[in-house]
C-alpha atoms as a PDB file:
ATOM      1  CA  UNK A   1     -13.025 -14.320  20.865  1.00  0.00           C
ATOM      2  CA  UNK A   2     -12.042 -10.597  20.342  1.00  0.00           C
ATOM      3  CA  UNK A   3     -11.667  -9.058  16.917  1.00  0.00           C
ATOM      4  CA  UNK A   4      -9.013  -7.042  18.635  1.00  0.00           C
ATOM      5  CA  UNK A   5      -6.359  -9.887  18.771  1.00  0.00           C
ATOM      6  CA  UNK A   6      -7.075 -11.199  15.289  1.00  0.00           C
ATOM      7  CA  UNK A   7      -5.010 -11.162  12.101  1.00  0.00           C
ATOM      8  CA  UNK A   8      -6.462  -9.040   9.670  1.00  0.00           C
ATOM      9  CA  UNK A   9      -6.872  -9.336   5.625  1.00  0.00           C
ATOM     10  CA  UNK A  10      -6.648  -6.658   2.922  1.00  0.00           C
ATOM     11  CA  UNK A  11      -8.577  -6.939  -0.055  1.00  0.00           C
ATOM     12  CA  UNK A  12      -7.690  -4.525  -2.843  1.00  0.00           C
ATOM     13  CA  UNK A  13      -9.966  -5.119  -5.899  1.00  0.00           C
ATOM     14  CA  UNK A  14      -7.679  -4.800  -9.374  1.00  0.00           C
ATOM     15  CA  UNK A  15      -8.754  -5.312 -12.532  1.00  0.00           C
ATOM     16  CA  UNK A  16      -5.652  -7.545 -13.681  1.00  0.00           C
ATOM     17  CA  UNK A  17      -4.342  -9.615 -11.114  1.00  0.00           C
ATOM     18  CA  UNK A  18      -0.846 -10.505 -12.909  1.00  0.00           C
ATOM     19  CA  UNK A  19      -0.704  -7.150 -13.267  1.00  0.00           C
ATOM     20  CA  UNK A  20      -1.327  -5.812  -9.970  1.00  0.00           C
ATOM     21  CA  UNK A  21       0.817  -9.417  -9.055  1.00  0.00           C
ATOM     22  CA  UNK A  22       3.647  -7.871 -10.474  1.00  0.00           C
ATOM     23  CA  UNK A  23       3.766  -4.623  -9.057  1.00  0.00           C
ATOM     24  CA  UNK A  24       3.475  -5.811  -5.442  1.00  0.00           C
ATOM     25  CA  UNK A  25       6.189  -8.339  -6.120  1.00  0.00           C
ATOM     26  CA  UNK A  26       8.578  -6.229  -8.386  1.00  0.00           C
ATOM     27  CA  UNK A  27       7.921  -2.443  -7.526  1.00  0.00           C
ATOM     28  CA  UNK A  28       7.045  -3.274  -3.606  1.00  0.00           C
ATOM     29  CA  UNK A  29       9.118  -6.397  -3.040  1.00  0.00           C
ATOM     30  CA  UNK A  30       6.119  -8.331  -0.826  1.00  0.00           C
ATOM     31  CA  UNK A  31       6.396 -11.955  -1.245  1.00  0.00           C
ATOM     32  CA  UNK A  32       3.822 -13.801  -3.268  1.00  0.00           C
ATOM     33  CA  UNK A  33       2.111 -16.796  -1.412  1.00  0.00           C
ATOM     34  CA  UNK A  34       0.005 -17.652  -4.088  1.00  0.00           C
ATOM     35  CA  UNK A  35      -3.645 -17.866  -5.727  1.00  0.00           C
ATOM     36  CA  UNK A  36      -6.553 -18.727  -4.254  1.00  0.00           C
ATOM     37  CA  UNK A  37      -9.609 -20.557  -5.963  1.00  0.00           C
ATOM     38  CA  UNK A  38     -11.321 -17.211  -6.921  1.00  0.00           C
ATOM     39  CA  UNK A  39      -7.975 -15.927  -8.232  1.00  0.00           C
ATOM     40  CA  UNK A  40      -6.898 -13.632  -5.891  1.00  0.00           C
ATOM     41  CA  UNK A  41      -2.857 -13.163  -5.283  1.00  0.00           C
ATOM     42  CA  UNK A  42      -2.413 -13.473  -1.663  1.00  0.00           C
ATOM     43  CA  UNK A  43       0.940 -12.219   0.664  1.00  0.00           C
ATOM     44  CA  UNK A  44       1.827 -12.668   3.701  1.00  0.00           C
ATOM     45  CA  UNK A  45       2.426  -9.052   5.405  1.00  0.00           C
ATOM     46  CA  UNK A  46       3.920  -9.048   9.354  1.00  0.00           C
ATOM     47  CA  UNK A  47       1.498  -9.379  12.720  1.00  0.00           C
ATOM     48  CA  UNK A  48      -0.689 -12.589  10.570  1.00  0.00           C
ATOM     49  CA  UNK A  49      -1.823  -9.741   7.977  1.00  0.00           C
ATOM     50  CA  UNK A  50      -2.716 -11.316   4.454  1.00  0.00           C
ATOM     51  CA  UNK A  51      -3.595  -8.960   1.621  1.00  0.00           C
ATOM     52  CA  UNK A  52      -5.295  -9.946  -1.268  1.00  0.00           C
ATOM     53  CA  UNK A  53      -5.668  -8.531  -4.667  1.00  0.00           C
ATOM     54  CA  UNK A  54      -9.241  -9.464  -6.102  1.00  0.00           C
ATOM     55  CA  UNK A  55     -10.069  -9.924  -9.553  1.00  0.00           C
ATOM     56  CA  UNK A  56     -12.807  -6.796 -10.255  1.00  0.00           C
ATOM     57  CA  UNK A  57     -12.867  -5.898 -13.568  1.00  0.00           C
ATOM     58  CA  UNK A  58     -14.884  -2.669 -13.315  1.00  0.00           C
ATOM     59  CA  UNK A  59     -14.785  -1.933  -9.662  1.00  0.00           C
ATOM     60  CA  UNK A  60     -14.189   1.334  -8.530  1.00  0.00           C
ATOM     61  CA  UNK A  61     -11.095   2.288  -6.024  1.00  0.00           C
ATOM     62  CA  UNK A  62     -11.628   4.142  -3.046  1.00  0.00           C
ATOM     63  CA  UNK A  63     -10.809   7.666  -3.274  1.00  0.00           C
ATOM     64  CA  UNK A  64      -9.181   7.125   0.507  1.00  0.00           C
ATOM     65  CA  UNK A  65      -6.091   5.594   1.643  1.00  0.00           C
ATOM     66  CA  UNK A  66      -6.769   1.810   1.300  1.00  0.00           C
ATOM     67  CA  UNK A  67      -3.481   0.437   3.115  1.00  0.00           C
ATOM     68  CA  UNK A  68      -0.673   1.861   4.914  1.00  0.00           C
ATOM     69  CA  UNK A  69       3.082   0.587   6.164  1.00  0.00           C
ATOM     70  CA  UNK A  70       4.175   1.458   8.955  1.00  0.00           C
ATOM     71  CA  UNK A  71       7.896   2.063   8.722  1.00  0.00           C
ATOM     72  CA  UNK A  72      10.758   2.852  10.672  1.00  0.00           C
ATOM     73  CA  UNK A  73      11.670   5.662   8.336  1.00  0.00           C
ATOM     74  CA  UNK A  74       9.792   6.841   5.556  1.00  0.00           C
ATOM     75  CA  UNK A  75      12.760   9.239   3.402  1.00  0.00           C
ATOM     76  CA  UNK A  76      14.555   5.624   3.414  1.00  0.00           C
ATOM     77  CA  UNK A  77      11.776   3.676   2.425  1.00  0.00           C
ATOM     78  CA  UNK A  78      10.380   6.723  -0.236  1.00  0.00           C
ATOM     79  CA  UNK A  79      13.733   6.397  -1.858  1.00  0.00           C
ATOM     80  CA  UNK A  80      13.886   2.660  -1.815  1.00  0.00           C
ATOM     81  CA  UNK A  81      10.797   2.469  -3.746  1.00  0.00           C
ATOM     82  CA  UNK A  82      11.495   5.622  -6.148  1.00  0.00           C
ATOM     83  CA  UNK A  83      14.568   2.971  -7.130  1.00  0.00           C
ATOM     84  CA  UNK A  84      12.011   0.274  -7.716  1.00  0.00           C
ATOM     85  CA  UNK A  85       9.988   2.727 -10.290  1.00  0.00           C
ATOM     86  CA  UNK A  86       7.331   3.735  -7.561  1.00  0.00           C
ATOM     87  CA  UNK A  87       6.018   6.770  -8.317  1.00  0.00           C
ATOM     88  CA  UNK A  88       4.684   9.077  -5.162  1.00  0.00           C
ATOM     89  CA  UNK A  89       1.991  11.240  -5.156  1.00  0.00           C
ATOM     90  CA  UNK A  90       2.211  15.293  -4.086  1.00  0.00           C
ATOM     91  CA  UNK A  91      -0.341  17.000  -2.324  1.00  0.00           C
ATOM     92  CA  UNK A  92      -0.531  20.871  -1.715  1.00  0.00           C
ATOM     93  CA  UNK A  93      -3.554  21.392  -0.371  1.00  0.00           C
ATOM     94  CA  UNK A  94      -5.247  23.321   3.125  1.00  0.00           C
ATOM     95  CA  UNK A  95      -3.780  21.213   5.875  1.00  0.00           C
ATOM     96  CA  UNK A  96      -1.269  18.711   3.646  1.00  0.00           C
ATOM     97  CA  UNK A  97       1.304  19.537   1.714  1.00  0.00           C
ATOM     98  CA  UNK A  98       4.406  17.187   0.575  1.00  0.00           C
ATOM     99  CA  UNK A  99       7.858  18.142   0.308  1.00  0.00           C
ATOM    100  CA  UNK A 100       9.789  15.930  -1.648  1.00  0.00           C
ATOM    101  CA  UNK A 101       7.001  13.492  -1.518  1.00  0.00           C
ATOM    102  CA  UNK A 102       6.577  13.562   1.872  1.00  0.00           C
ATOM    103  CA  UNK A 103       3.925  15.260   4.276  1.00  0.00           C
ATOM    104  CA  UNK A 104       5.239  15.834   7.901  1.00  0.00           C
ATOM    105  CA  UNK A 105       1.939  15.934  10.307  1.00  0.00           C
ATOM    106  CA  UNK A 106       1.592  16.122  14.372  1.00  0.00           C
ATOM    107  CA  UNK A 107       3.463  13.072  15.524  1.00  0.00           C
ATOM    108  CA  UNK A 108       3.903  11.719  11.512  1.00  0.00           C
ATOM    109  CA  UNK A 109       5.366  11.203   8.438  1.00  0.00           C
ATOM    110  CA  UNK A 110       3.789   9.848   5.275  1.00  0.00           C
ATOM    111  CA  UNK A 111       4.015   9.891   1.713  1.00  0.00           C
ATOM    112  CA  UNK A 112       1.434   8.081  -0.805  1.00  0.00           C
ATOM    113  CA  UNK A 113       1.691   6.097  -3.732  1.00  0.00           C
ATOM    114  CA  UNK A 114      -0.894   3.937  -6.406  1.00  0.00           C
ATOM    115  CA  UNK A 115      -1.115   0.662  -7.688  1.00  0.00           C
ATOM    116  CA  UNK A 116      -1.381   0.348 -11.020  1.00  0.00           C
ATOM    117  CA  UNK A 117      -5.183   0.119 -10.297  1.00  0.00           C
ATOM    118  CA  UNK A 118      -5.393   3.268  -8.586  1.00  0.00           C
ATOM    119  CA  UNK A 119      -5.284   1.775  -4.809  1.00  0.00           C
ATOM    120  CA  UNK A 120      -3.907   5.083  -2.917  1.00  0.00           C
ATOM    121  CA  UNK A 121      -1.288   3.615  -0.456  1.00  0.00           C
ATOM    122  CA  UNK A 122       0.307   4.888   1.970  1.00  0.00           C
ATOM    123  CA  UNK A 123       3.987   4.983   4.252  1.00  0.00           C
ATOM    124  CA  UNK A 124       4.228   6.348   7.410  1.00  0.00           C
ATOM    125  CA  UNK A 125       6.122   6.969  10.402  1.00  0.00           C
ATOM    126  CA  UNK A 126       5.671   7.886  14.475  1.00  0.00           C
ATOM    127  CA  UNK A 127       9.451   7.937  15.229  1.00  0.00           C
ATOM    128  CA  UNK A 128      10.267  11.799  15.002  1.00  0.00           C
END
C-alpha cells in the first residue's frame, strides 16, 4: 500500500456543526453526505477526498491555511462566492499582497476566505 495513491480526509474542528453545516452547504455549495456517529458533517469533495467538520467546542483553529481548491479560475470562482455572502480576506504584507482579493504569486493565484469558525481557506490557481 502507498499513502501516495490514497484518498485523503479533512477534518476541520468547529464549534457548531449545523452551523459550520450550513455554511459549507449554503455559502460554498459542497454537498452534504451526512453525520457520522461522533457528529461530524461529512462531504464528498473530487479525487475520493471527504472533509469533515468535527464537533470541538473550544478548539483552537490553525493560524495556517487548513484547505485549499484548486480551481480553474479563481476571479470566477472569488466572485461566485462573494454572490453566496463569502467574505475574502486581504493581505498587504512583505511578500503578499491582494488586489481585489486576490494575491498573484510565481506560477499562482489565490485568494482566502474563513469559516464561520475561523478555518482560513483557500482558492487557487496554476493556469496563468
Amino acid at each position: 500500500m502507498s499513502l501516495a495513491t490514497r484518498a485523503v480526509a479533512v477534518m476541520l474542528p468547529v464549534e457548531d456543526v449545523d452551523r459550520a453545516r450550513e455554511f459549507y452547504v449554503e455559502n460554498l455549495g459542497l454537498d452534504y453526505a451526512g453525520t457520522n456517529a461522533e457528529g461530524s458533517a461529512m462531504f464528498q469533495l473530487g479525487g475520493g477526498t471527504t472533509l469533515m467538520l468535527l464537533p470541538r467546542p473550544g478548539a483552537r483553529r490553525s493560524e495556517a491555511t487548513a484547505l485549499s481548491w484548486e480551481v480553474d479560475d479563481v476571479e470566477s470562482e472569488v466572485h461566485d462566492l462573494e454572490g453566496r455572502g463569502v467574505t475574502f480576506e486581504d493581505y498587504d504584507v512583505p511578500g503578499l499582497k491582494t488586489v481585489d482579493h486576490i494575491a498573484s504569486m510565481e506560477g499562482e493565484k489565490a485568494a482566502w476566505f474563513c469559516d464561520p469558525d475561523g478555518n482560513v481557506l483557500c482558492l487557487h490557481d496554476r493556469s496563468y
